[in-house]
PDB file of N, CA and C in Angstrom:
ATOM      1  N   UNK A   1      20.692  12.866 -17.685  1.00  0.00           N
ATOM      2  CA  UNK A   1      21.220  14.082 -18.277  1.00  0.00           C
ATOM      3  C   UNK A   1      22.673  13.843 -18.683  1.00  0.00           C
ATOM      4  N   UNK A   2      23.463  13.806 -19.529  1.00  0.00           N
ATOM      5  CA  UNK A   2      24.177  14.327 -20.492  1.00  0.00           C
ATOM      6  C   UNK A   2      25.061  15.542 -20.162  1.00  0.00           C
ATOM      7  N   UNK A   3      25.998  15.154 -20.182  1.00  0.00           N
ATOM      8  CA  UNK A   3      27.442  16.083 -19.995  1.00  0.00           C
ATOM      9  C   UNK A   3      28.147  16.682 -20.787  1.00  0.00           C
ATOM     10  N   UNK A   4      28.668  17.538 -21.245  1.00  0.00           N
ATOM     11  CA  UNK A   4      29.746  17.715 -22.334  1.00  0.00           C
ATOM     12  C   UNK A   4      30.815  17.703 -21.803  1.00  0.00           C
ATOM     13  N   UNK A   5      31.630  16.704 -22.187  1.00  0.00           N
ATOM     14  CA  UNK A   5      33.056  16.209 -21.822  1.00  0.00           C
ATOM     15  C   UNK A   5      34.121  17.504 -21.855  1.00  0.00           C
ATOM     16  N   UNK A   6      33.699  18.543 -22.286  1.00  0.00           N
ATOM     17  CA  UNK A   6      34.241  19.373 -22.929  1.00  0.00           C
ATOM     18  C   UNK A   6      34.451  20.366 -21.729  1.00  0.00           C
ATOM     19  N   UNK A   7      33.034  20.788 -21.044  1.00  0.00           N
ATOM     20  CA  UNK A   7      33.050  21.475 -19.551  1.00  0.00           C
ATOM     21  C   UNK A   7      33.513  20.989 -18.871  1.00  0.00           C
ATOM     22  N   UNK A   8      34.372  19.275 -18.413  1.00  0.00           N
ATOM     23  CA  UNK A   8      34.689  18.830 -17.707  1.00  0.00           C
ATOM     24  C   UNK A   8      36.106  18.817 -17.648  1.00  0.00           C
ATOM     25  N   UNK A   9      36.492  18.534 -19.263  1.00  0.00           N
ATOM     26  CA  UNK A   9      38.033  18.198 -19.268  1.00  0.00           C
ATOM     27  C   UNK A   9      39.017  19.110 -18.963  1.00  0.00           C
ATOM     28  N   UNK A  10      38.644  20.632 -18.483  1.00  0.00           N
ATOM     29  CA  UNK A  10      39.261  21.408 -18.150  1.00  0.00           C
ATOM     30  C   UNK A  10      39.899  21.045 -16.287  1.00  0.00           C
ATOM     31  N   UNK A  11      39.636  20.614 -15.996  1.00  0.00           N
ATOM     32  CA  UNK A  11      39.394  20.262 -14.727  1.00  0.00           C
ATOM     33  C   UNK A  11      39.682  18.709 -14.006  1.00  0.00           C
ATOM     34  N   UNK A  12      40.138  17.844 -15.345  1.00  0.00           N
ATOM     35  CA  UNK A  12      41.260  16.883 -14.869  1.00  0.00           C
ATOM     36  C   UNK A  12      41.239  16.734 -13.597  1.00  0.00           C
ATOM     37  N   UNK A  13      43.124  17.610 -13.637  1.00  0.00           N
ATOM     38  CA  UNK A  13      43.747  17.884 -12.234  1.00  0.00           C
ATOM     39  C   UNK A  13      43.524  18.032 -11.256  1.00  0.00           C
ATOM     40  N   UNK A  14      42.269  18.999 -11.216  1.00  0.00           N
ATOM     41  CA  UNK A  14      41.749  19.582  -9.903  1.00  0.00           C
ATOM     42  C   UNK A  14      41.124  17.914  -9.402  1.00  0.00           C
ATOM     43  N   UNK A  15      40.502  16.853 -10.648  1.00  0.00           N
ATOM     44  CA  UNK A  15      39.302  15.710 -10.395  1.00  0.00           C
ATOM     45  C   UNK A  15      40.378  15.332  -9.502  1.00  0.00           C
ATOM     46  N   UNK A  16      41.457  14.935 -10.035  1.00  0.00           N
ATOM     47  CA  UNK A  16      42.369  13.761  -9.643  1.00  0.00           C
ATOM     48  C   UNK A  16      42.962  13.717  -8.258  1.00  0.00           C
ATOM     49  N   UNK A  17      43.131  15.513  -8.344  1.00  0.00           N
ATOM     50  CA  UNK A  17      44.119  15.778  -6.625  1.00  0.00           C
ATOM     51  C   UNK A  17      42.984  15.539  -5.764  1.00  0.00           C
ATOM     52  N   UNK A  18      41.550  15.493  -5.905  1.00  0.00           N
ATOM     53  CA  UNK A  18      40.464  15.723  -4.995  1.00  0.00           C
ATOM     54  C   UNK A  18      40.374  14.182  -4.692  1.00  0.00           C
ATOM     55  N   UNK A  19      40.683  13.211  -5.767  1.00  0.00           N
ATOM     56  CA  UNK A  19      40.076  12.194  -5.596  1.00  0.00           C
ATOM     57  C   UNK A  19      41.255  11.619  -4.301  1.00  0.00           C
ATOM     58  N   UNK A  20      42.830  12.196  -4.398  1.00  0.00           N
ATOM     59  CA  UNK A  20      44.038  11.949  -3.658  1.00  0.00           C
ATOM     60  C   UNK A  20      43.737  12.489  -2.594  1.00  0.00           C
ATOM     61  N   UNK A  21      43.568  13.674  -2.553  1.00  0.00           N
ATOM     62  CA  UNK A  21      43.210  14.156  -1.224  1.00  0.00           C
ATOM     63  C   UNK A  21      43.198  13.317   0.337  1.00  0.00           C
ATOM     64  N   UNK A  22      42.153  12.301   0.413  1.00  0.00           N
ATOM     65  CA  UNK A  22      41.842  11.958   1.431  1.00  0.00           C
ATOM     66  C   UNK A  22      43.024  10.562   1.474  1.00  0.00           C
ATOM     67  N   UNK A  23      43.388  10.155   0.359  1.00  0.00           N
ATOM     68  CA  UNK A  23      44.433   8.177   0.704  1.00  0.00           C
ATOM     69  C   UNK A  23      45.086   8.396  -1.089  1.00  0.00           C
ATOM     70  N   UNK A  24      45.981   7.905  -0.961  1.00  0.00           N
ATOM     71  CA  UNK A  24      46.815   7.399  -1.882  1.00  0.00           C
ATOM     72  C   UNK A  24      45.754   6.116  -2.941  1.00  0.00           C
ATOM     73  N   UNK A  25      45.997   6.230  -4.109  1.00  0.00           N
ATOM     74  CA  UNK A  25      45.091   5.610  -4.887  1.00  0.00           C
ATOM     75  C   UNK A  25      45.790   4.855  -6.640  1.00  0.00           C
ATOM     76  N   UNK A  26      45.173   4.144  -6.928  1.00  0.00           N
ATOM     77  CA  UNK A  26      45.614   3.793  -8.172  1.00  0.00           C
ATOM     78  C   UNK A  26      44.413   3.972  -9.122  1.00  0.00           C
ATOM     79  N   UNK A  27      45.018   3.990 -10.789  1.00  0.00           N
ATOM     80  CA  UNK A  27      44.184   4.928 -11.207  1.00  0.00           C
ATOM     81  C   UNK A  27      42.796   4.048 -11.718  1.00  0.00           C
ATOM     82  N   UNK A  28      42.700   2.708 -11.827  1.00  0.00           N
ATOM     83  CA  UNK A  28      41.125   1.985 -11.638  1.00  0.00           C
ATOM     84  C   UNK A  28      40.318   2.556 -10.554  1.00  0.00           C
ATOM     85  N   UNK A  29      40.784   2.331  -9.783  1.00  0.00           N
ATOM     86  CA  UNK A  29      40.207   3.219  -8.402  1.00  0.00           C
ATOM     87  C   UNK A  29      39.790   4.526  -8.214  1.00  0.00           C
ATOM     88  N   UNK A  30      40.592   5.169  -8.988  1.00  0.00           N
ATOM     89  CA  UNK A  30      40.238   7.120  -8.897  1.00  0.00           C
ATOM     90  C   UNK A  30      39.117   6.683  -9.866  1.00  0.00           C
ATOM     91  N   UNK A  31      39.439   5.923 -11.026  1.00  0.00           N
ATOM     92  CA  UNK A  31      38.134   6.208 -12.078  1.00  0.00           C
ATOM     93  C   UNK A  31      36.629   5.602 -11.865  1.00  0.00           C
ATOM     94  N   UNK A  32      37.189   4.629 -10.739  1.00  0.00           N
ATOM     95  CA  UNK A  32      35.637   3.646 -10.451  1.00  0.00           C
ATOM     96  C   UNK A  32      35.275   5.203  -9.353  1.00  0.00           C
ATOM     97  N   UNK A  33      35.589   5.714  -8.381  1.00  0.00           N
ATOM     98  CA  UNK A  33      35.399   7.087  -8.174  1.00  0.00           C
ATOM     99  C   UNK A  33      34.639   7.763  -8.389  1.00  0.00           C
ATOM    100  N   UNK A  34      35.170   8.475  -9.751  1.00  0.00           N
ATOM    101  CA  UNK A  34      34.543   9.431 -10.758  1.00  0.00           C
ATOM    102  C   UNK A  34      33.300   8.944 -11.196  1.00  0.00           C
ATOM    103  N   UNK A  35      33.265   7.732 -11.372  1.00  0.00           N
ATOM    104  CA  UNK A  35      31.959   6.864 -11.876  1.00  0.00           C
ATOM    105  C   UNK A  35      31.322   7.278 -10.753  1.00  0.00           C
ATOM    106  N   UNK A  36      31.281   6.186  -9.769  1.00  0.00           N
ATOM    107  CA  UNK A  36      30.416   6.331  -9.015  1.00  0.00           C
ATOM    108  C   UNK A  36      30.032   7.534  -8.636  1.00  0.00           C
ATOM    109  N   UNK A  37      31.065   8.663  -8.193  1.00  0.00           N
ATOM    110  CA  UNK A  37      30.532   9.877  -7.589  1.00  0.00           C
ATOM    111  C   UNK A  37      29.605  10.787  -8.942  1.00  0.00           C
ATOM    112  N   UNK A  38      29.635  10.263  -9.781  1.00  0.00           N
ATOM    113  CA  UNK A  38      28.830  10.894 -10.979  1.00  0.00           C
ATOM    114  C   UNK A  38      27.463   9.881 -11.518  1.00  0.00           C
ATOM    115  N   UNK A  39      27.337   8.983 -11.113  1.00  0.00           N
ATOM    116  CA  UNK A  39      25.610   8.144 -10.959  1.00  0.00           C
ATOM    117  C   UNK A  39      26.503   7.293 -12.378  1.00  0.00           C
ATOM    118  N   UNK A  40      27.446   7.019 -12.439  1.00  0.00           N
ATOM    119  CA  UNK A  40      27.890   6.156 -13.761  1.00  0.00           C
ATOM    120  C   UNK A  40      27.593   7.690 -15.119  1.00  0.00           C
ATOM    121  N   UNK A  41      27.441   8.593 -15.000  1.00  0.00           N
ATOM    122  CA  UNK A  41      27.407   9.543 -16.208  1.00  0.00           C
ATOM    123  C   UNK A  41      28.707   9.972 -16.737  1.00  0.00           C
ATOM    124  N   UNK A  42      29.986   9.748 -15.980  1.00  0.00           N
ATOM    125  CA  UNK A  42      31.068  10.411 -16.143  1.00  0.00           C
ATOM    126  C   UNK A  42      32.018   9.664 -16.090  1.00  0.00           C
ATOM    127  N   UNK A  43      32.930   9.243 -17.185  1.00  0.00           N
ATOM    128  CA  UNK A  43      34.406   8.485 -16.505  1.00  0.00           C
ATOM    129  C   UNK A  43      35.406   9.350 -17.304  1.00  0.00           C
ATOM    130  N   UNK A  44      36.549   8.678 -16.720  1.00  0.00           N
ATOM    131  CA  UNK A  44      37.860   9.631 -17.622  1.00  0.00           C
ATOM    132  C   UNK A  44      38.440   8.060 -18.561  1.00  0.00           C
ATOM    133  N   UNK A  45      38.748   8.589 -19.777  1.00  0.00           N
ATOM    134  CA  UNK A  45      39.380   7.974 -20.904  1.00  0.00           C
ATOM    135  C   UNK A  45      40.673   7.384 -20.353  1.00  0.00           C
ATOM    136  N   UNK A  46      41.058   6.239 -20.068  1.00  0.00           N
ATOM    137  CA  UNK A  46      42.220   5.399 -19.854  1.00  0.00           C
ATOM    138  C   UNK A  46      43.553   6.347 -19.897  1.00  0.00           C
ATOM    139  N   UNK A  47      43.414   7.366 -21.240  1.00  0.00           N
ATOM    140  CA  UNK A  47      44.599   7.660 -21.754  1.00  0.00           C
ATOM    141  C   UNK A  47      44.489   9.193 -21.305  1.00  0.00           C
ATOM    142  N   UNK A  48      43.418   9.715 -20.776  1.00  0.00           N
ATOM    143  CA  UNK A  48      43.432  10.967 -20.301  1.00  0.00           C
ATOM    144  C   UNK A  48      44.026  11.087 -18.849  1.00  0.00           C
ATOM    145  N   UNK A  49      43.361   9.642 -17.869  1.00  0.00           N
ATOM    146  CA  UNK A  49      43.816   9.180 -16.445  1.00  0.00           C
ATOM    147  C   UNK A  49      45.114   9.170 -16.682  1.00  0.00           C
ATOM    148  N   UNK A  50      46.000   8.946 -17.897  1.00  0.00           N
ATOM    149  CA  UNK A  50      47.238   8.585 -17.522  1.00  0.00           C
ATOM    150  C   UNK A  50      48.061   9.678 -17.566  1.00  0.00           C
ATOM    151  N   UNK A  51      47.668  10.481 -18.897  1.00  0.00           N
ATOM    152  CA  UNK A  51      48.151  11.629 -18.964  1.00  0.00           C
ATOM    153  C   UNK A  51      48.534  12.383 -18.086  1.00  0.00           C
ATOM    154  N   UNK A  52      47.356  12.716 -17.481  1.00  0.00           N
ATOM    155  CA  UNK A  52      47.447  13.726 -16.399  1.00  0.00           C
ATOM    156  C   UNK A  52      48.326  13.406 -14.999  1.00  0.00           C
ATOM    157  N   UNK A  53      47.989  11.778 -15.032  1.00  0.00           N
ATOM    158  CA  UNK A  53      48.930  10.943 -13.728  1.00  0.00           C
ATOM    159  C   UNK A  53      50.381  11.554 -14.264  1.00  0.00           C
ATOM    160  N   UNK A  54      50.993  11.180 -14.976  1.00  0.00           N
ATOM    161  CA  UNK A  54      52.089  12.190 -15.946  1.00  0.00           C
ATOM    162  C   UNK A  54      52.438  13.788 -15.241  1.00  0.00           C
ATOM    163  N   UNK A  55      51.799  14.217 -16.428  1.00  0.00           N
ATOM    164  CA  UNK A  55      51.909  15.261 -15.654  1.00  0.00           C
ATOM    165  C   UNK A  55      52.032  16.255 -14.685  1.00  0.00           C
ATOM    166  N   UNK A  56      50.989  15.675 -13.705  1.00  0.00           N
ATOM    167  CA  UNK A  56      50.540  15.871 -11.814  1.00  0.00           C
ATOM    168  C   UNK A  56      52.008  15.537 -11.338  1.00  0.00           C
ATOM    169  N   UNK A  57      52.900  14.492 -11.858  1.00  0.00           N
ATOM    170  CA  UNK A  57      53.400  13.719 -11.580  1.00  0.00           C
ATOM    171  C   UNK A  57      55.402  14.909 -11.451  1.00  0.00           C
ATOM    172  N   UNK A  58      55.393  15.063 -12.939  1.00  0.00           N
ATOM    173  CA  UNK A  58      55.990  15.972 -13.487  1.00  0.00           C
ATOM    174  C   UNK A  58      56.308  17.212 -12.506  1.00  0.00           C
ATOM    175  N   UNK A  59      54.964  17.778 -12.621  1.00  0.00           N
ATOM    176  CA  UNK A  59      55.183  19.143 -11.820  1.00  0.00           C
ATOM    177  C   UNK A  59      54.928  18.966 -10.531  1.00  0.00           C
ATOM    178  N   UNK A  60      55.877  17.798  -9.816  1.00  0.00           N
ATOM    179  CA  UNK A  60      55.322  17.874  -8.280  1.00  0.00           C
ATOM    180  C   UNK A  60      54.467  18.052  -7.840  1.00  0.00           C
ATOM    181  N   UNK A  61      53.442  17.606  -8.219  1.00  0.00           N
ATOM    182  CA  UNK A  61      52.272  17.364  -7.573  1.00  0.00           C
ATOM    183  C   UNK A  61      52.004  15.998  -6.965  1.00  0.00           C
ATOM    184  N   UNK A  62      51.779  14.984  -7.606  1.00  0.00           N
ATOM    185  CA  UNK A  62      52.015  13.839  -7.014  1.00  0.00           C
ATOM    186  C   UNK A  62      53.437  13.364  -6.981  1.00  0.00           C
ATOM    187  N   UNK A  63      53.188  11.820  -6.466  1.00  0.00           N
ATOM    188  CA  UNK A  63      54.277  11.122  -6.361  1.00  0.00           C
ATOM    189  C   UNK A  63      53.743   9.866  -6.859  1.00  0.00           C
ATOM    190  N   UNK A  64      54.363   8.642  -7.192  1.00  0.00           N
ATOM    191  CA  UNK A  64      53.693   7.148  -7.137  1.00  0.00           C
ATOM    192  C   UNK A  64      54.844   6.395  -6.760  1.00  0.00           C
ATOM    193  N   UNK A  65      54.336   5.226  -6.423  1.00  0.00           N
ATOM    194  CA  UNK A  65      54.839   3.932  -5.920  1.00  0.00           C
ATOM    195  C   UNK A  65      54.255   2.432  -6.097  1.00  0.00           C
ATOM    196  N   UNK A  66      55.068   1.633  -6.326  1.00  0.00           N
ATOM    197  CA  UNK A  66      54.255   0.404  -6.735  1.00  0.00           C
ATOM    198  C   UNK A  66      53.404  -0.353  -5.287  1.00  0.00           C
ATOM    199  N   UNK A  67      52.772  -1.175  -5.778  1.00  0.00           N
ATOM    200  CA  UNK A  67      52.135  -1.090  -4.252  1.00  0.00           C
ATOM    201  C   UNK A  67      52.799  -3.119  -3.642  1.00  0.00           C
ATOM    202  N   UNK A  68      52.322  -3.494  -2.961  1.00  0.00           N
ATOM    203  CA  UNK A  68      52.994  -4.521  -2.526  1.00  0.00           C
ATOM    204  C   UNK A  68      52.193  -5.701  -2.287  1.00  0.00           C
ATOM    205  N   UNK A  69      50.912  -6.094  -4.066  1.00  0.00           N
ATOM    206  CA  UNK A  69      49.966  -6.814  -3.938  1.00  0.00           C
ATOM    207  C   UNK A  69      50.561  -8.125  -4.194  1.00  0.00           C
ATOM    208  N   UNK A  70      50.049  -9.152  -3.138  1.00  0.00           N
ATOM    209  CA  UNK A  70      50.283 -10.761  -3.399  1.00  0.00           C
ATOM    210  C   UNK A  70      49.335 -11.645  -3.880  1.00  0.00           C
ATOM    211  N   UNK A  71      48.680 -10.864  -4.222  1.00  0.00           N
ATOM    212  CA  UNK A  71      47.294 -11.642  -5.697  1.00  0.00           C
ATOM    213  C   UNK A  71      47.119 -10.784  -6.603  1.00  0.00           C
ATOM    214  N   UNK A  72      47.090 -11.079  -7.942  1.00  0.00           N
ATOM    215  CA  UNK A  72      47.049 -10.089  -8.941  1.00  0.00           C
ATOM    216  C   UNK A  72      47.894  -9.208  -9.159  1.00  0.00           C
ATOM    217  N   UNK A  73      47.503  -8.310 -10.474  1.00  0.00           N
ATOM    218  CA  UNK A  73      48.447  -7.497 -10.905  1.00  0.00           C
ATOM    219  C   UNK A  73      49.190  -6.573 -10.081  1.00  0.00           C
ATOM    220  N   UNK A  74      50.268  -6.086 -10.039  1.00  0.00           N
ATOM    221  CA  UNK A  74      51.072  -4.945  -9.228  1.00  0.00           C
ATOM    222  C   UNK A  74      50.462  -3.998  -9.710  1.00  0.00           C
ATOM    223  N   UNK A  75      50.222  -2.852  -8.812  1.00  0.00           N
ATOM    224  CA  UNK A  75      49.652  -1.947  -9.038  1.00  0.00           C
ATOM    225  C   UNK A  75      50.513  -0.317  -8.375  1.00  0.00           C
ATOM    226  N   UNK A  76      50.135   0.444  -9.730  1.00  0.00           N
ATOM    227  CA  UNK A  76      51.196   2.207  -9.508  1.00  0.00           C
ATOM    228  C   UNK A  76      50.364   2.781  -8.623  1.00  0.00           C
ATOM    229  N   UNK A  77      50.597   3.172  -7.101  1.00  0.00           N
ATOM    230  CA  UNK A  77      49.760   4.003  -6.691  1.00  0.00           C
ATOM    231  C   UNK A  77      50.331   5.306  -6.915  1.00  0.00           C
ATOM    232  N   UNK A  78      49.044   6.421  -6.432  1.00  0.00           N
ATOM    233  CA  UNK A  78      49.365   7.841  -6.351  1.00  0.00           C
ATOM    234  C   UNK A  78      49.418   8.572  -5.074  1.00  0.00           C
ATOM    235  N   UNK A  79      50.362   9.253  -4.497  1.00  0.00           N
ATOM    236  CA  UNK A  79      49.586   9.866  -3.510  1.00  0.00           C
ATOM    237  C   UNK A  79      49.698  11.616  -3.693  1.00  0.00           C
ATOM    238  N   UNK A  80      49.412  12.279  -3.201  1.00  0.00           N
ATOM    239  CA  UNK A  80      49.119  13.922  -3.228  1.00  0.00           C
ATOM    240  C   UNK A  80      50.900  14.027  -2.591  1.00  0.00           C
ATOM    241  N   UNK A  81      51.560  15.156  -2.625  1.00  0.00           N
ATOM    242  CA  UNK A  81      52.237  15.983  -2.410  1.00  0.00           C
ATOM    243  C   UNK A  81      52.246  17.142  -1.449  1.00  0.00           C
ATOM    244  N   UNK A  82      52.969  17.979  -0.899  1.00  0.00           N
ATOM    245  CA  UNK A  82      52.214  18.828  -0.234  1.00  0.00           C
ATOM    246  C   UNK A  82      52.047  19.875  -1.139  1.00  0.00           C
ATOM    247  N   UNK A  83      52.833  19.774  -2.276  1.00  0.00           N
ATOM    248  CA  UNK A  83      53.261  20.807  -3.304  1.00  0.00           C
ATOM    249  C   UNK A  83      51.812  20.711  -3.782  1.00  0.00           C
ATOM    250  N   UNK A  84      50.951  19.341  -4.349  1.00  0.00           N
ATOM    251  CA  UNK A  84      49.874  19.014  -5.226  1.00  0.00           C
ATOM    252  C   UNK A  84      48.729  19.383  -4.270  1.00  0.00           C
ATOM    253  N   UNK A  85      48.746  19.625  -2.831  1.00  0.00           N
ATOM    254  CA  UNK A  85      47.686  19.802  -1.904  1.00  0.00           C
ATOM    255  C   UNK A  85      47.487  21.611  -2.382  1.00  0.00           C
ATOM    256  N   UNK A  86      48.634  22.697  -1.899  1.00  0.00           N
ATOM    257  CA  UNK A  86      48.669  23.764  -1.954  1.00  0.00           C
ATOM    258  C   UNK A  86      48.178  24.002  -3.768  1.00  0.00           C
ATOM    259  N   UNK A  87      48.416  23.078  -4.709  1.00  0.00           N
ATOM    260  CA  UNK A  87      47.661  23.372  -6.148  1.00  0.00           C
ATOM    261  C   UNK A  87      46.264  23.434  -6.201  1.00  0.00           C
ATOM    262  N   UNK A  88      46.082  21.728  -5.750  1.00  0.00           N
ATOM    263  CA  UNK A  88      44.531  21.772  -5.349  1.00  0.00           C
ATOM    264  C   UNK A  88      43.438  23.079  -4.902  1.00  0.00           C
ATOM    265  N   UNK A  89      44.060  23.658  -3.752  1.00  0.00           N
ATOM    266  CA  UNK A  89      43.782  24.900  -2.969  1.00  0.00           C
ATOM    267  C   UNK A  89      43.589  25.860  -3.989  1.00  0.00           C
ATOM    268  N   UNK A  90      44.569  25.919  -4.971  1.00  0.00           N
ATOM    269  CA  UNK A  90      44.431  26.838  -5.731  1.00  0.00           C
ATOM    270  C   UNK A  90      43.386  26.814  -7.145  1.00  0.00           C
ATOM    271  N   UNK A  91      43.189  25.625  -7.877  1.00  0.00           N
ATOM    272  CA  UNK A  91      42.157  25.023  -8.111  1.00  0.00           C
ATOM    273  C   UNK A  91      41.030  25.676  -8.185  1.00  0.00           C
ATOM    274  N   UNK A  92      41.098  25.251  -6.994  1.00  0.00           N
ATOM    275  CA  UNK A  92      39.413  25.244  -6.598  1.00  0.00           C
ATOM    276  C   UNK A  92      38.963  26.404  -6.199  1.00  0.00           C
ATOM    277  N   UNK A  93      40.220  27.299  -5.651  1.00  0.00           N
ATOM    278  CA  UNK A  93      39.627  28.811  -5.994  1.00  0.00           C
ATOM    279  C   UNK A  93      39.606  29.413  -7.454  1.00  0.00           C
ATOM    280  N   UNK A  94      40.329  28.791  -8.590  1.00  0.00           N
ATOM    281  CA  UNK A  94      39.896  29.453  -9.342  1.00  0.00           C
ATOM    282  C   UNK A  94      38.492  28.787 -10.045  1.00  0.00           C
ATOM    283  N   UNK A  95      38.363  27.837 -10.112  1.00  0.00           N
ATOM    284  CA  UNK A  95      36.937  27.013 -10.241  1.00  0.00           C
ATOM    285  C   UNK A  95      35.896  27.593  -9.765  1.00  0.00           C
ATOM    286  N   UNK A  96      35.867  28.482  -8.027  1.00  0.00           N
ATOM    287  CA  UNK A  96      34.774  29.310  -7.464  1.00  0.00           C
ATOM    288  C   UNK A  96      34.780  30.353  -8.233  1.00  0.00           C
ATOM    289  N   UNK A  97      35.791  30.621  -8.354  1.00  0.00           N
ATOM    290  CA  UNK A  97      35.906  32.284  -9.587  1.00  0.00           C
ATOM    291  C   UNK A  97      35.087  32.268 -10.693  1.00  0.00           C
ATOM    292  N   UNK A  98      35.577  31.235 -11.291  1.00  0.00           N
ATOM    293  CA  UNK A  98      35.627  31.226 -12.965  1.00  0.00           C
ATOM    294  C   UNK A  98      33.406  30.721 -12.683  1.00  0.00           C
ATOM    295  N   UNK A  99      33.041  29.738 -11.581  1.00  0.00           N
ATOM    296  CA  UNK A  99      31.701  29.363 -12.085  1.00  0.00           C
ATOM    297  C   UNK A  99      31.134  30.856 -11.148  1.00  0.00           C
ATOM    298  N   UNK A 100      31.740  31.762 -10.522  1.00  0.00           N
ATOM    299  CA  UNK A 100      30.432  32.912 -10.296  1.00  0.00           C
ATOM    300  C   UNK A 100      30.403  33.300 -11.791  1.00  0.00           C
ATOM    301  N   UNK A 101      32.023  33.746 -12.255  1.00  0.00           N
ATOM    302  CA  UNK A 101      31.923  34.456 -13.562  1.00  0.00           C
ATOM    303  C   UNK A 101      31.209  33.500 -14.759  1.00  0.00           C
ATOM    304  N   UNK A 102      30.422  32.277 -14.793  1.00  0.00           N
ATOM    305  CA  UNK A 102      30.142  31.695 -15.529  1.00  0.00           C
ATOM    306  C   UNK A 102      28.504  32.182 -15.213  1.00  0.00           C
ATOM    307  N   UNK A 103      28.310  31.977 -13.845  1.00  0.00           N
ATOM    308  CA  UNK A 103      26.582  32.143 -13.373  1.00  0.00           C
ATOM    309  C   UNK A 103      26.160  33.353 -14.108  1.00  0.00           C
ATOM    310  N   UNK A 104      27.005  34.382 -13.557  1.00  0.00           N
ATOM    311  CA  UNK A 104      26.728  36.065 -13.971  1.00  0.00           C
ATOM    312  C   UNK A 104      26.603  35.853 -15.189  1.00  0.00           C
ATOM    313  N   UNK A 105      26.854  35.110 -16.283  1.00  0.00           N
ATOM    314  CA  UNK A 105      27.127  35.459 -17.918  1.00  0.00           C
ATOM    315  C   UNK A 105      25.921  34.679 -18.725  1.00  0.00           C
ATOM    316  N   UNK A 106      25.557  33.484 -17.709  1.00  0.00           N
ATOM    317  CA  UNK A 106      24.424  32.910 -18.594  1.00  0.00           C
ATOM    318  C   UNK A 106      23.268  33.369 -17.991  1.00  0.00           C
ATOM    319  N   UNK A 107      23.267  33.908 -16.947  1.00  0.00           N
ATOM    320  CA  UNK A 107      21.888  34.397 -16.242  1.00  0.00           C
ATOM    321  C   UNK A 107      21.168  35.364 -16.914  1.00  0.00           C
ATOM    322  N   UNK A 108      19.553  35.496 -17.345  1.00  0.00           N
ATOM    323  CA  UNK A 108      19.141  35.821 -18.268  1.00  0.00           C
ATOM    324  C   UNK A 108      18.016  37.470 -17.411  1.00  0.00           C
ATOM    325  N   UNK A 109      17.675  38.541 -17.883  1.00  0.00           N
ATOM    326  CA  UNK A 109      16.709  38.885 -17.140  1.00  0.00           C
ATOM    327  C   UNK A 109      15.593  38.158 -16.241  1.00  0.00           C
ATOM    328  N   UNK A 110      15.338  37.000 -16.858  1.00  0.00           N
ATOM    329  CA  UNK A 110      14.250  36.749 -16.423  1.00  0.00           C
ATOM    330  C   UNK A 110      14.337  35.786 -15.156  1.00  0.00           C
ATOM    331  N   UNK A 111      15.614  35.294 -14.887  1.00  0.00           N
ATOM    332  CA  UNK A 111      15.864  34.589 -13.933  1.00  0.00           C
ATOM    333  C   UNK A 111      16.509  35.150 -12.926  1.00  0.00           C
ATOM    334  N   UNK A 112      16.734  34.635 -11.468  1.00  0.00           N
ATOM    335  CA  UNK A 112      17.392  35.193 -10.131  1.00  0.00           C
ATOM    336  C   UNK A 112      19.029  35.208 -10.070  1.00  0.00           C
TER     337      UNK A 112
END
């Protein structure tokens, strides 16, 4: 099944702080993530991951730091904020909001 990128991309931020949530991360990693936690149906665009790393970044939400690898490339990690935790929170209540008010609107007579 098939996604529209379109229902998703609203919701970035909320992906990214969720994916921070539990450890500090870099952004191959958040996106191998998203993959996996989506059966390979879903990734984020290189330039959308960064964006938003940006941004999150901007409005205190995250923070980053380089990390301290001795094979291979150096790598930007991310970690959550407490500022980006209390967003999250907020998020995701409006996400519960917005999908009752989504259920109620496509639900048809004929269904429960």
């Amino acid at each position: 099944m098939s996604i529209a990128s379109d229902l998703i991309r609203g919701h970035t931020d909320t992906i990214i702080l969720a994916r921070l949530m539990d450890s500090d991360n870099y952004g191959y990693e958040i996106n191998k993530s998203i993959q996996e936690r989506t059966g390979g149906t879903y990734e984020l665009k290189e330039a959308t991951l960064y964006t938003a790393f940006r941004r999150l970044e901007q409005s205190g939400c995250i923070s980053s730091y380089w990390g301290d690898e001795q094979t291979g490339a150096r790598r930007r990690y991310y970690k959550i904020t407490e500022s980006g935790r209390d967003k999250y929170e907020s998020l995701i209540g409006e996400w519960k909001i917005a999908k009752e008010m989504i259920d109620k609107l496509i639900k048809t007579e004929g269904t429960q």
